[in-house]
PDB file of N, CA and C in Angstrom:
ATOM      1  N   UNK A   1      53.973 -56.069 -43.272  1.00  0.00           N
ATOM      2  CA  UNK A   1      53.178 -55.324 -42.324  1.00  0.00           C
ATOM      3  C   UNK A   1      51.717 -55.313 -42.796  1.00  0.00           C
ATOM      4  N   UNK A   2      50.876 -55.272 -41.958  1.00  0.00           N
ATOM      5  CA  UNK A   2      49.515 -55.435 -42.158  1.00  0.00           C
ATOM      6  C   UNK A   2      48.770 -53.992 -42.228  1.00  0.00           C
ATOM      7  N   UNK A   3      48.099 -53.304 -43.096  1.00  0.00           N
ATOM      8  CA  UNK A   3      47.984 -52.433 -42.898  1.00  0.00           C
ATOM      9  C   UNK A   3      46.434 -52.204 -43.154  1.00  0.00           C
ATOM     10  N   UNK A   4      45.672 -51.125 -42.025  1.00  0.00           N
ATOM     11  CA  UNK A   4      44.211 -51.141 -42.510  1.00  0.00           C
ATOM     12  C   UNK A   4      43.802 -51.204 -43.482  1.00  0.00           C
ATOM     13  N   UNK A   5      44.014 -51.179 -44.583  1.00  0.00           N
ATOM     14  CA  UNK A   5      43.338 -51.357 -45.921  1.00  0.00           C
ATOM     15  C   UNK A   5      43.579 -52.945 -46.246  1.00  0.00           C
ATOM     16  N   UNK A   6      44.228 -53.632 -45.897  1.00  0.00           N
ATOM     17  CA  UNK A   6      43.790 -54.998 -45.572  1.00  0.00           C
ATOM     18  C   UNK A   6      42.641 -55.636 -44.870  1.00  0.00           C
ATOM     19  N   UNK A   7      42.667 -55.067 -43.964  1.00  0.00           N
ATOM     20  CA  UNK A   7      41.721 -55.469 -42.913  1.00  0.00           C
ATOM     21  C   UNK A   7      40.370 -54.926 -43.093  1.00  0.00           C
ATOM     22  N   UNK A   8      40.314 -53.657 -43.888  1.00  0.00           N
ATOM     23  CA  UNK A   8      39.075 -52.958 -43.973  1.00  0.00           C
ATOM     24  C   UNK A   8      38.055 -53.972 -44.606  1.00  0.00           C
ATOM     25  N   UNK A   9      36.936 -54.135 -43.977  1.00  0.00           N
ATOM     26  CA  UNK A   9      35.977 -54.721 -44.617  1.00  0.00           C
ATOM     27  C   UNK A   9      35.287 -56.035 -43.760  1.00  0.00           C
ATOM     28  N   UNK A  10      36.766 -56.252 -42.285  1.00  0.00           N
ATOM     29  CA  UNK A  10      36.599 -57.679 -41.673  1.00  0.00           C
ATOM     30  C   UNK A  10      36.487 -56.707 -40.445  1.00  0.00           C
ATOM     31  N   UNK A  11      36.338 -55.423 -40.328  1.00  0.00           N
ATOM     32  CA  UNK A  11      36.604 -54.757 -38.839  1.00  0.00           C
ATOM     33  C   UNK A  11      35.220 -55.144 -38.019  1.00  0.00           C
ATOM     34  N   UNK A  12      34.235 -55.563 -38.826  1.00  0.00           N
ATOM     35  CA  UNK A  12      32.702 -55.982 -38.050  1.00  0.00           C
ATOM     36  C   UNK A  12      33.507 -57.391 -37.264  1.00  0.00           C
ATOM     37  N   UNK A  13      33.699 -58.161 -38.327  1.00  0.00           N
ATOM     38  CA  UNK A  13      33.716 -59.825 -38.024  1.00  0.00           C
ATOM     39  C   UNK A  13      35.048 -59.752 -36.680  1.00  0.00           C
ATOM     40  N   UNK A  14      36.066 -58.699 -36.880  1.00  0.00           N
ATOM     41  CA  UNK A  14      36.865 -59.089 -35.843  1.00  0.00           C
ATOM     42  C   UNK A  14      36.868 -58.344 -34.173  1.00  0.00           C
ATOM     43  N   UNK A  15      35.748 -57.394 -34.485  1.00  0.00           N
ATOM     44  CA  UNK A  15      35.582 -57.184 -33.347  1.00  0.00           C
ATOM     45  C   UNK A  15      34.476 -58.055 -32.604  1.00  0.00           C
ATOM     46  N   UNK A  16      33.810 -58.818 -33.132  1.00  0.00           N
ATOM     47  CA  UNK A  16      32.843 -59.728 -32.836  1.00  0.00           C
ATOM     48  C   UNK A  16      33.338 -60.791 -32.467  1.00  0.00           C
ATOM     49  N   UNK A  17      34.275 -60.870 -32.941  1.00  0.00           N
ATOM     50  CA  UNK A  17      34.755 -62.263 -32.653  1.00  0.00           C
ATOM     51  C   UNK A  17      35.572 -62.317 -31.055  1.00  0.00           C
ATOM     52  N   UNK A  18      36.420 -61.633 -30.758  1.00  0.00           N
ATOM     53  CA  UNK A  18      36.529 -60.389 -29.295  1.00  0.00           C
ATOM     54  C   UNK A  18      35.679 -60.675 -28.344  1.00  0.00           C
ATOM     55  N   UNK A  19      34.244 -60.157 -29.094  1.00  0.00           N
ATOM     56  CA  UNK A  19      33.076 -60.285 -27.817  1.00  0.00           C
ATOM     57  C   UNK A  19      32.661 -61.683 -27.563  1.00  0.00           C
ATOM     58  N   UNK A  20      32.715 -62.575 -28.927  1.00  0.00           N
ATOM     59  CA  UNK A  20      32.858 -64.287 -28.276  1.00  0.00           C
ATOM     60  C   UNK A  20      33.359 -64.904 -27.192  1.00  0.00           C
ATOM     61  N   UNK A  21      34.118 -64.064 -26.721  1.00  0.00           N
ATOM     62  CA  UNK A  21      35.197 -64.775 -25.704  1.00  0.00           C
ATOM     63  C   UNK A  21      34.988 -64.037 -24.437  1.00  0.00           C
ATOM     64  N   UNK A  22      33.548 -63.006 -24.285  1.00  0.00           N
ATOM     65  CA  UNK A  22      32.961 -62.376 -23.414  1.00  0.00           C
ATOM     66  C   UNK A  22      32.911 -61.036 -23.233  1.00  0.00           C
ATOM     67  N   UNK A  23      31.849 -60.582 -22.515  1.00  0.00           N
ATOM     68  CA  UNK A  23      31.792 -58.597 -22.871  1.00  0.00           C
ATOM     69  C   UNK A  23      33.140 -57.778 -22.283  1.00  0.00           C
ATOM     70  N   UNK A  24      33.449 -56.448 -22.724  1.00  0.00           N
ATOM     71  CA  UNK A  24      34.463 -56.089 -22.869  1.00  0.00           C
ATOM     72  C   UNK A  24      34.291 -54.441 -23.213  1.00  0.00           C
ATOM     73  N   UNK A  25      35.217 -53.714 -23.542  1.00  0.00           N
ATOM     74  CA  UNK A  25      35.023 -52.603 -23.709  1.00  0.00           C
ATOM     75  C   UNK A  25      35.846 -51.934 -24.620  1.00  0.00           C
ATOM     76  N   UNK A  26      36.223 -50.886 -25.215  1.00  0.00           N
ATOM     77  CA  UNK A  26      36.556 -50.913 -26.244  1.00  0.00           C
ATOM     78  C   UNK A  26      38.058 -50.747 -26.225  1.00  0.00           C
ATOM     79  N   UNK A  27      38.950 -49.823 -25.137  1.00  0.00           N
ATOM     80  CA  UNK A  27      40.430 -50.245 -24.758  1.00  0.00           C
ATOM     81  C   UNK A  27      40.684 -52.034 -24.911  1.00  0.00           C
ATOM     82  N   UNK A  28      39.850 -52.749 -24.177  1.00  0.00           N
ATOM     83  CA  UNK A  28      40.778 -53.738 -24.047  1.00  0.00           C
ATOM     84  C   UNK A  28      40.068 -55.052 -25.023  1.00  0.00           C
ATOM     85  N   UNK A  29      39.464 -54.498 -26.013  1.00  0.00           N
ATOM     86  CA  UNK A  29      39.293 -55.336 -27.165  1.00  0.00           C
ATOM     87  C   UNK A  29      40.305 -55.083 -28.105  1.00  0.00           C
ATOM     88  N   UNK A  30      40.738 -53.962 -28.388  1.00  0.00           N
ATOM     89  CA  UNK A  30      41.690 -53.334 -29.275  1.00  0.00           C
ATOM     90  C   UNK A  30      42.995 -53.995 -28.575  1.00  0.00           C
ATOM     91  N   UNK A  31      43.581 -53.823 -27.419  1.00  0.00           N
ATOM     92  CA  UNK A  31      43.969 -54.241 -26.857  1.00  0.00           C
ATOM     93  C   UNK A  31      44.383 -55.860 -27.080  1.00  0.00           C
ATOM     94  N   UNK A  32      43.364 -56.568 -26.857  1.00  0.00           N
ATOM     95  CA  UNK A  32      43.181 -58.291 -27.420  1.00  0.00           C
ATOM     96  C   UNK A  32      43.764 -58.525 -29.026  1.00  0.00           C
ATOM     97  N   UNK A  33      42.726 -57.706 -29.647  1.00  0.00           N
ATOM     98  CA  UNK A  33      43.625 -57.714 -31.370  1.00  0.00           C
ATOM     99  C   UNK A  33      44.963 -57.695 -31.219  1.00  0.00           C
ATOM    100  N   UNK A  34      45.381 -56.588 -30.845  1.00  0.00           N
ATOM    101  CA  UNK A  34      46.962 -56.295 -30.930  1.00  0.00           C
ATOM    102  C   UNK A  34      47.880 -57.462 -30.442  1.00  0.00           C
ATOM    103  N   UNK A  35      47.104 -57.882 -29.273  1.00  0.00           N
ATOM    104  CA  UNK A  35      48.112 -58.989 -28.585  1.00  0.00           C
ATOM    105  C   UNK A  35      47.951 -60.409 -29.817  1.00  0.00           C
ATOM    106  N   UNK A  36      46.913 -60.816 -29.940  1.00  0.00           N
ATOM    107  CA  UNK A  36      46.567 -61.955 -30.555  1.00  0.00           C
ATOM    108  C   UNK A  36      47.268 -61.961 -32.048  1.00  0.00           C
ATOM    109  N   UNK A  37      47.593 -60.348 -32.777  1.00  0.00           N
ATOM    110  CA  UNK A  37      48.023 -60.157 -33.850  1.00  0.00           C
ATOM    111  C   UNK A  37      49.968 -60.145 -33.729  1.00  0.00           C
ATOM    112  N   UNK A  38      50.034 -60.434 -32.393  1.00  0.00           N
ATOM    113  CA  UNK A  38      51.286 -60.186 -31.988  1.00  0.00           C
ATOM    114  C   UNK A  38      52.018 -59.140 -32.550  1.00  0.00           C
ATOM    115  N   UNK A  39      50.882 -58.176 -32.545  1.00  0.00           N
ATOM    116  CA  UNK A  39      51.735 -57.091 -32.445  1.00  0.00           C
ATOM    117  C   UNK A  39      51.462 -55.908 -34.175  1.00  0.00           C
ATOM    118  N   UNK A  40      51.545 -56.791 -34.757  1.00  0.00           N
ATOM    119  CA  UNK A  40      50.833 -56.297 -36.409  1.00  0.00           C
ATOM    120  C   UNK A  40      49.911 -55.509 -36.156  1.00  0.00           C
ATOM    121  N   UNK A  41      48.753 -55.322 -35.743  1.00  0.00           N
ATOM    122  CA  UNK A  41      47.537 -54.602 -35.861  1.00  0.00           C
ATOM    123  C   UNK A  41      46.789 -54.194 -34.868  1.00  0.00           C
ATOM    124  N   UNK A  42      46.314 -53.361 -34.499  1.00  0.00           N
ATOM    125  CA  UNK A  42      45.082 -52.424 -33.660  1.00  0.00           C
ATOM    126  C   UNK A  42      44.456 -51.389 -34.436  1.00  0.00           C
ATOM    127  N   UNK A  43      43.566 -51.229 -34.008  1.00  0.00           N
ATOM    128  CA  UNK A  43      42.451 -50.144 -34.747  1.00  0.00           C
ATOM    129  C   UNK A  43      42.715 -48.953 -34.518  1.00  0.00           C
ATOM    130  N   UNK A  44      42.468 -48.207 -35.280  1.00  0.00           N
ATOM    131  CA  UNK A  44      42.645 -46.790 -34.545  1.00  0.00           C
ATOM    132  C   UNK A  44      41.438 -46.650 -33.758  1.00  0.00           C
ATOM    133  N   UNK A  45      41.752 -45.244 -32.480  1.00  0.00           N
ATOM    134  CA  UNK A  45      40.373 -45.310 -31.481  1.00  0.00           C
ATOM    135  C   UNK A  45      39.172 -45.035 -32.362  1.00  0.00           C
ATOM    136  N   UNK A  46      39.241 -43.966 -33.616  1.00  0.00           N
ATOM    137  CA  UNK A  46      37.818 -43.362 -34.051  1.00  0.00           C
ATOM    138  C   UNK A  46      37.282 -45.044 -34.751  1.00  0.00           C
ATOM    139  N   UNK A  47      38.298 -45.385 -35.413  1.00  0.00           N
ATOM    140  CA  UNK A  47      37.319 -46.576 -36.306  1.00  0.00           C
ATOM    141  C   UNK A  47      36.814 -47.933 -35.218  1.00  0.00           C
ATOM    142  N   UNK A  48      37.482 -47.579 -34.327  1.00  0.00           N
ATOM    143  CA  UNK A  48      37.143 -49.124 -33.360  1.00  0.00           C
ATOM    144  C   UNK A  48      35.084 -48.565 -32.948  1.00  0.00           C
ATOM    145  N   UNK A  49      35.502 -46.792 -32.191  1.00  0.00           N
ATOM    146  CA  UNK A  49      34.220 -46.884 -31.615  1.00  0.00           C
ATOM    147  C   UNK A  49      33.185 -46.342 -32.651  1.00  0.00           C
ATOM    148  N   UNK A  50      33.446 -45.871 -33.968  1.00  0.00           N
ATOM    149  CA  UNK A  50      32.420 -46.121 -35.047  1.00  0.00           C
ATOM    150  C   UNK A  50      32.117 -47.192 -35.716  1.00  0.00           C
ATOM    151  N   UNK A  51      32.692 -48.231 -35.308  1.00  0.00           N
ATOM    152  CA  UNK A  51      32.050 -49.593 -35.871  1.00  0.00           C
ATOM    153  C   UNK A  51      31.673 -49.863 -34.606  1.00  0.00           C
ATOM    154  N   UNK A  52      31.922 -50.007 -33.366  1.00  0.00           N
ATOM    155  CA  UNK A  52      30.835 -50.461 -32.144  1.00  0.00           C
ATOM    156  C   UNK A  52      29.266 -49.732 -31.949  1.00  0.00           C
ATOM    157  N   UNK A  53      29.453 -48.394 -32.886  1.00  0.00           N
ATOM    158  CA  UNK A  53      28.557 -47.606 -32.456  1.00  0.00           C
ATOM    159  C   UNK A  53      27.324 -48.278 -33.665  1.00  0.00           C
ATOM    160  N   UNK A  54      28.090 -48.694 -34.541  1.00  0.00           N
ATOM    161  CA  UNK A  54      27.322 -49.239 -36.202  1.00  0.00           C
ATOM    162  C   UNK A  54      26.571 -50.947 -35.064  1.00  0.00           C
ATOM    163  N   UNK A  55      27.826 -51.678 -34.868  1.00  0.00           N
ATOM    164  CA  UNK A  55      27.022 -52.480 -34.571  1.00  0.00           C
ATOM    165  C   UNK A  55      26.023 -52.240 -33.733  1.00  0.00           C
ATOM    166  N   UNK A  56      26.335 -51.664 -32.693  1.00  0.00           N
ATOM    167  CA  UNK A  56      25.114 -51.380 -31.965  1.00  0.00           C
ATOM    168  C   UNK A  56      23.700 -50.946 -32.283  1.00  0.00           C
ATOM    169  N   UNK A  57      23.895 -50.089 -33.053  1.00  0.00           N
ATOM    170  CA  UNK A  57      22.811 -49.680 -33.785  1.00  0.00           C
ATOM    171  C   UNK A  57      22.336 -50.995 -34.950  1.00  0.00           C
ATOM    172  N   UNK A  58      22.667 -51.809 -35.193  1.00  0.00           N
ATOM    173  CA  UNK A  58      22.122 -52.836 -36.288  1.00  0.00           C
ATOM    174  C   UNK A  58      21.882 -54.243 -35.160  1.00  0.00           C
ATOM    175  N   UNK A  59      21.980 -53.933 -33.879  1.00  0.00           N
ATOM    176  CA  UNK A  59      21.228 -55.166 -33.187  1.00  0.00           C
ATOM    177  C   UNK A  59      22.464 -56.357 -33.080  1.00  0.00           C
ATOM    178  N   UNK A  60      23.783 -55.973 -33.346  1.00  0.00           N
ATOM    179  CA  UNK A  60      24.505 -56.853 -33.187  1.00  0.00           C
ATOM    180  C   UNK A  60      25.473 -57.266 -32.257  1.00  0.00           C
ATOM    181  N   UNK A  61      25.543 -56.063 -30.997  1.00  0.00           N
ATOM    182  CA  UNK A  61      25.919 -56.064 -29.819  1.00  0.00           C
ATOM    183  C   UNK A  61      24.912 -54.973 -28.828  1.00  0.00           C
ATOM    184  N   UNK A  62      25.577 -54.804 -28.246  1.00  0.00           N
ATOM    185  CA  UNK A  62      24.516 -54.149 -27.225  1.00  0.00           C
ATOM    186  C   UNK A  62      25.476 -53.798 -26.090  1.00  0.00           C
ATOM    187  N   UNK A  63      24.942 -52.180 -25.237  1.00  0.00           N
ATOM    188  CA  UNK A  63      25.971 -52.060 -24.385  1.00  0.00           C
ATOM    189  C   UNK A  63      25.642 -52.109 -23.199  1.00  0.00           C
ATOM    190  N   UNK A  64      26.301 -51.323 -22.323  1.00  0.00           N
ATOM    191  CA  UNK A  64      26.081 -51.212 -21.139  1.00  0.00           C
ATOM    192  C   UNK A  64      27.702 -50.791 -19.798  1.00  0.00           C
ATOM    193  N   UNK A  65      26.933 -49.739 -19.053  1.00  0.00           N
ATOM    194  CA  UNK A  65      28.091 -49.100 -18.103  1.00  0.00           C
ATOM    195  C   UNK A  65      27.845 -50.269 -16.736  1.00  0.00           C
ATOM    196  N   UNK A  66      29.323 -50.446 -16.793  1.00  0.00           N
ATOM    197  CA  UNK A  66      29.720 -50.724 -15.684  1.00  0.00           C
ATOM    198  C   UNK A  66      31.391 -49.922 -14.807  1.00  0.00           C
ATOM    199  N   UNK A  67      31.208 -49.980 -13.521  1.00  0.00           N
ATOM    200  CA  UNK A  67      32.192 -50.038 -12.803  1.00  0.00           C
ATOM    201  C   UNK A  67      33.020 -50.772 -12.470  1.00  0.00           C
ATOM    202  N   UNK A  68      34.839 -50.028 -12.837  1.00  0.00           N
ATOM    203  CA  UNK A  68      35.370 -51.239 -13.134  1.00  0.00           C
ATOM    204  C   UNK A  68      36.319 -50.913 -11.572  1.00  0.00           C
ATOM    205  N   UNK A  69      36.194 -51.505 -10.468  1.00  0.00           N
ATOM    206  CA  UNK A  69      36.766 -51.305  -9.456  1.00  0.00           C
ATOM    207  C   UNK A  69      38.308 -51.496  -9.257  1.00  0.00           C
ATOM    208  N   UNK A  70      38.680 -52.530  -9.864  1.00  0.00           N
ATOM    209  CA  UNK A  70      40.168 -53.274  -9.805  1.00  0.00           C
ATOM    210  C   UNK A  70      41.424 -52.216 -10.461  1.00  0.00           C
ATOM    211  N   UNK A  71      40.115 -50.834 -11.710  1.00  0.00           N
ATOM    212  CA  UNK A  71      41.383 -49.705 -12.372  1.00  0.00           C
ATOM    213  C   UNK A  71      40.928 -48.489 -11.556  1.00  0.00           C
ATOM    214  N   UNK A  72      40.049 -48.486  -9.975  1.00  0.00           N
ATOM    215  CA  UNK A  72      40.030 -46.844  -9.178  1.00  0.00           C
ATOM    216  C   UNK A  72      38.894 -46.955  -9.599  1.00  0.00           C
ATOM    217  N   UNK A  73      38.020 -47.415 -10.361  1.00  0.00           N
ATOM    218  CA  UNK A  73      36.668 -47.055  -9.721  1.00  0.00           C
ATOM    219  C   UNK A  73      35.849 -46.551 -11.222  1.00  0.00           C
ATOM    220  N   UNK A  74      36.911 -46.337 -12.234  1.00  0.00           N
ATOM    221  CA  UNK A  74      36.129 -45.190 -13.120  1.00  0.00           C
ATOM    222  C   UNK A  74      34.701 -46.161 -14.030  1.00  0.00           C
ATOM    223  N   UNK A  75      33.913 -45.621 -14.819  1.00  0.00           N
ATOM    224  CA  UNK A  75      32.626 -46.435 -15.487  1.00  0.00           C
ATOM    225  C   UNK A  75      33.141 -46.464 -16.744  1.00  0.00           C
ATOM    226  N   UNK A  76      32.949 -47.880 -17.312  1.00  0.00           N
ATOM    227  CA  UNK A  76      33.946 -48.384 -18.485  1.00  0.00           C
ATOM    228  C   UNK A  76      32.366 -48.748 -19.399  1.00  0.00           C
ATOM    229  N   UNK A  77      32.270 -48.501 -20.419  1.00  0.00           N
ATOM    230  CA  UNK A  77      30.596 -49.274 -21.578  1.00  0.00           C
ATOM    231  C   UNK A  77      31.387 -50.403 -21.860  1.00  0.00           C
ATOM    232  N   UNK A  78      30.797 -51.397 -21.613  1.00  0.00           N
ATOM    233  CA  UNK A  78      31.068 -52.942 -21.739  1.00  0.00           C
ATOM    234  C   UNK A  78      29.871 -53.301 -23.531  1.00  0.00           C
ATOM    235  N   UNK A  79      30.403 -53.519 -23.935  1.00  0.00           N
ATOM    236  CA  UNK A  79      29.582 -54.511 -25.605  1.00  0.00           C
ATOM    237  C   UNK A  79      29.600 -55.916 -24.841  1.00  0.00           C
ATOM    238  N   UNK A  80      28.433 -56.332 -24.975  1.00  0.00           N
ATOM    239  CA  UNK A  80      28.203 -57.714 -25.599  1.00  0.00           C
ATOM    240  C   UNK A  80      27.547 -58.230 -26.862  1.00  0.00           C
ATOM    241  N   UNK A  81      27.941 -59.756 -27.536  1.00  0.00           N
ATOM    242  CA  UNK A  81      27.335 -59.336 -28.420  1.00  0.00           C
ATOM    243  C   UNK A  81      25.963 -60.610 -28.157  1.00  0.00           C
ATOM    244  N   UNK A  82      25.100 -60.369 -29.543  1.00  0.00           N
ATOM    245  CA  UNK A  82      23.807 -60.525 -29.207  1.00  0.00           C
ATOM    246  C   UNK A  82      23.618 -61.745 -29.897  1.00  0.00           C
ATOM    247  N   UNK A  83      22.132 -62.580 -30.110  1.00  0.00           N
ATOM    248  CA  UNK A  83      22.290 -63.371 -30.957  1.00  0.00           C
ATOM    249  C   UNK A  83      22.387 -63.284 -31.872  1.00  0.00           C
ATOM    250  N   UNK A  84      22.102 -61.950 -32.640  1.00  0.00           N
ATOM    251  CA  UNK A  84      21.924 -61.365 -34.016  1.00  0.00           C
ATOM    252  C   UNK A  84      23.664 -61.306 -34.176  1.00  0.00           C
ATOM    253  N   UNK A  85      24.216 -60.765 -33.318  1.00  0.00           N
ATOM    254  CA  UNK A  85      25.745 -60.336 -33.892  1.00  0.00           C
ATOM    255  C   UNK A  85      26.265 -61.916 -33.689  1.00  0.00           C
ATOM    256  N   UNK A  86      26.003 -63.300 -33.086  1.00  0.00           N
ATOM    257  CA  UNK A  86      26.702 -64.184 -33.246  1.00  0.00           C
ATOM    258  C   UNK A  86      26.160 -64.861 -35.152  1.00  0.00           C
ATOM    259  N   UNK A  87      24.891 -64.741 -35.719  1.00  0.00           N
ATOM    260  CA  UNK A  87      24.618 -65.005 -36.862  1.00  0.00           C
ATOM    261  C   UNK A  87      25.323 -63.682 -37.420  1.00  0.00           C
ATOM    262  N   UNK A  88      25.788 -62.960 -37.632  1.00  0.00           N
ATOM    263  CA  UNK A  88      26.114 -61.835 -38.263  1.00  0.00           C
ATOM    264  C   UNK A  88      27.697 -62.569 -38.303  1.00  0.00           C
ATOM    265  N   UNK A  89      28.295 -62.905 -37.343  1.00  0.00           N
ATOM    266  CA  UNK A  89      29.584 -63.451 -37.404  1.00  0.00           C
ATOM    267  C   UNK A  89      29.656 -64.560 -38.227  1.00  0.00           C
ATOM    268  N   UNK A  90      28.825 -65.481 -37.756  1.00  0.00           N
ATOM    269  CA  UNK A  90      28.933 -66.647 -38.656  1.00  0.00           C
ATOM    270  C   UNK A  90      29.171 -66.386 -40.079  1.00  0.00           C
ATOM    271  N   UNK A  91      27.996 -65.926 -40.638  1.00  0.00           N
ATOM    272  CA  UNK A  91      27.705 -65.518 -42.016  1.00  0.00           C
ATOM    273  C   UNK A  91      29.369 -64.657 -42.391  1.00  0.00           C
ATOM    274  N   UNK A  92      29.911 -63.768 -41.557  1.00  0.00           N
ATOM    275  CA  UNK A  92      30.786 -63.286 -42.440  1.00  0.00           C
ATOM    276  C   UNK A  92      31.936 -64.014 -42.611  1.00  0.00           C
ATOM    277  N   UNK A  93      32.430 -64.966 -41.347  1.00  0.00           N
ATOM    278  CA  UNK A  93      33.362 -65.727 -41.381  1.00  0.00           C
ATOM    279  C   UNK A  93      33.286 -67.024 -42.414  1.00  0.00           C
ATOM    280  N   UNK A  94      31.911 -66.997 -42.814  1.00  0.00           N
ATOM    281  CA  UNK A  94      31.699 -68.186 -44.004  1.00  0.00           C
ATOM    282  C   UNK A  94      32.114 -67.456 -45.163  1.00  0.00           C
ATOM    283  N   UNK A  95      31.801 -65.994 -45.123  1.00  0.00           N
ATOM    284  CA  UNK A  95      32.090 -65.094 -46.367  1.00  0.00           C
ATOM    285  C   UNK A  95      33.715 -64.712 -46.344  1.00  0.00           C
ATOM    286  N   UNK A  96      34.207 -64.653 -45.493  1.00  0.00           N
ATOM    287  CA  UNK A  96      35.434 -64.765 -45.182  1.00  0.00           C
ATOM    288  C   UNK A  96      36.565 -66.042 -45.663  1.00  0.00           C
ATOM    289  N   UNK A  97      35.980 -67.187 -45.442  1.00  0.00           N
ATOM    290  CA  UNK A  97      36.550 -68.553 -45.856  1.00  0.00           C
ATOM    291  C   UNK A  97      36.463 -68.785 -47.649  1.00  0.00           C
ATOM    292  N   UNK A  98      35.096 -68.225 -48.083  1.00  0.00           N
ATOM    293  CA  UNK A  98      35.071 -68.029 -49.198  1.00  0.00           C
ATOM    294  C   UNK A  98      36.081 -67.407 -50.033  1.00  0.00           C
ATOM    295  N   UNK A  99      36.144 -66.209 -49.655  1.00  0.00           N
ATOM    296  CA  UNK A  99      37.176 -65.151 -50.089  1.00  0.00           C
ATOM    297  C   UNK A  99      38.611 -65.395 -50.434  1.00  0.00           C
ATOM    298  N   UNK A 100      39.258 -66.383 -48.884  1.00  0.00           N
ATOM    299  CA  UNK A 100      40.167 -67.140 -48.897  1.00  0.00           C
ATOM    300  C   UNK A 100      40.660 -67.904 -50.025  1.00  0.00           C
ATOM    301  N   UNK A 101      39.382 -68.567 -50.120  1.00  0.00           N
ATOM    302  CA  UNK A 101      39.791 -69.956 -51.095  1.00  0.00           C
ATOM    303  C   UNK A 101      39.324 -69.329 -52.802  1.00  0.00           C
ATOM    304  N   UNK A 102      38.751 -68.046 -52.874  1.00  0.00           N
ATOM    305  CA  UNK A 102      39.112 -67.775 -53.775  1.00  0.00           C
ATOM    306  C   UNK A 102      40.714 -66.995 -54.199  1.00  0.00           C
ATOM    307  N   UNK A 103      41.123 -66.119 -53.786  1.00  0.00           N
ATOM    308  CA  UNK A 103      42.129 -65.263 -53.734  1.00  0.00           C
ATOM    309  C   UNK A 103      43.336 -66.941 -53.731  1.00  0.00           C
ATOM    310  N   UNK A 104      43.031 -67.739 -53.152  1.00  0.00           N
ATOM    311  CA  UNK A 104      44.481 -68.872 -53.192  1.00  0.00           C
ATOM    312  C   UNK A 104      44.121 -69.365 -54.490  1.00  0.00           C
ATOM    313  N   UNK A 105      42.552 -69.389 -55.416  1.00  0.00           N
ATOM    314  CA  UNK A 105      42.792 -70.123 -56.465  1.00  0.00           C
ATOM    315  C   UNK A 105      43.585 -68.631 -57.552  1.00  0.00           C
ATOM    316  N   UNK A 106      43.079 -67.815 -57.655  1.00  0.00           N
ATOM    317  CA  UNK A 106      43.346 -66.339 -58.134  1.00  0.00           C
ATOM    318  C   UNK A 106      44.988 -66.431 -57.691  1.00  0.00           C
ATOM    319  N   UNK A 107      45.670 -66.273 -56.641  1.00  0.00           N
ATOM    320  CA  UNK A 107      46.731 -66.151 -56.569  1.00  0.00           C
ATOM    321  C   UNK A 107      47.500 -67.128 -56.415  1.00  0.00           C
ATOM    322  N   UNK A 108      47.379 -68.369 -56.934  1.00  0.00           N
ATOM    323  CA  UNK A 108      47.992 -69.648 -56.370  1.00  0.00           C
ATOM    324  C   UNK A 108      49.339 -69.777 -57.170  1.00  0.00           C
ATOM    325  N   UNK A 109      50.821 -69.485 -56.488  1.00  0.00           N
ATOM    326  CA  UNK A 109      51.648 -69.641 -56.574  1.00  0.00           C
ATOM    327  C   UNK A 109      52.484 -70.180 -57.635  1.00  0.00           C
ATOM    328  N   UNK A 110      51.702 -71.670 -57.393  1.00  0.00           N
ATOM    329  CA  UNK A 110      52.262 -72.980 -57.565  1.00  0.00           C
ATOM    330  C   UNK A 110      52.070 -72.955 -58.989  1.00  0.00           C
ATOM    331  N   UNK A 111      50.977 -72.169 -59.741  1.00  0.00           N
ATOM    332  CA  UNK A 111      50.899 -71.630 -60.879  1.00  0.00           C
ATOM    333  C   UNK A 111      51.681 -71.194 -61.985  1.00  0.00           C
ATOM    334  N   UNK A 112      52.756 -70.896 -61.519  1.00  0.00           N
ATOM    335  CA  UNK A 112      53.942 -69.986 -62.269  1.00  0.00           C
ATOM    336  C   UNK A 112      54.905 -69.221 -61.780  1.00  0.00           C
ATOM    337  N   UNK A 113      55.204 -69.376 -60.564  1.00  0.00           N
ATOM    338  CA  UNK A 113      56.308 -68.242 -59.700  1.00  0.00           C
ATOM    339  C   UNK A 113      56.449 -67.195 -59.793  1.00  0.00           C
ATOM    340  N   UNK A 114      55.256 -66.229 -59.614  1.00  0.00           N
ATOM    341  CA  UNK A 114      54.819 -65.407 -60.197  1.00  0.00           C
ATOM    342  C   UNK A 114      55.882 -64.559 -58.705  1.00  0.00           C
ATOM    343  N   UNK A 115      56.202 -64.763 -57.898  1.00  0.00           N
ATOM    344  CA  UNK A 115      56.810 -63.750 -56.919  1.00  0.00           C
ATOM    345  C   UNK A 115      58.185 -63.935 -56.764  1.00  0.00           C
TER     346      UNK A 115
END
């Protein structure tokens, strides 16, 4: 099981990555994780909209109300993200790949059967 303290630290890069695939709001980004994680992981509501509220404030998405007619009408804040939050992604997903390929040399198996 995957549990936030895994994930803590990538919650910028994976909600960004969400808004790559076009603006959205914060139900049905959480929403997207969960499905895409098949099922392993979603955010809780406070940490999803205190990191939207962080990015926002650091220039890396940006919001905006719209009406969403197709759920009755109600006004949903849509994130998109910006050019700053697509270099903000990049950079972490390079820092991310890094991480990877350290932790497989650090934990590499094949080493000693250590499990």
């Amino acid at each position: 099981m995957i549990t936030a303290d895994m994930i803590y630290g990538h919650t910028d890069s994976i909600i960004l990555c969400r808004l790559l695939d076009g603006d959205s709001y914060g139900y049905e980004i959480n929403r997207a994780i969960r499905e895409r994680s098949h099922g392993q992981f979603e955010f809780k509501e406070a940490t999803l909209y205190t990191a939207m509220r962080r990015l926002e404030k650091d220039g890396a998405v940006c919001s905006y109300w719209g009406d969403d007619v197709a759920s009755g009408g109600g006004r949903r804040r849509y994130f998109t993200i910006t050019d700053a939050g697509r270099a903000y992604y990049a950079r972490r997903v390079r820092e991310w790949h890094d991480l990877a390929d350290l932790m497989r040399l650090l934990l590499d198996e094949e080493q000693g059967e250590r499990v």
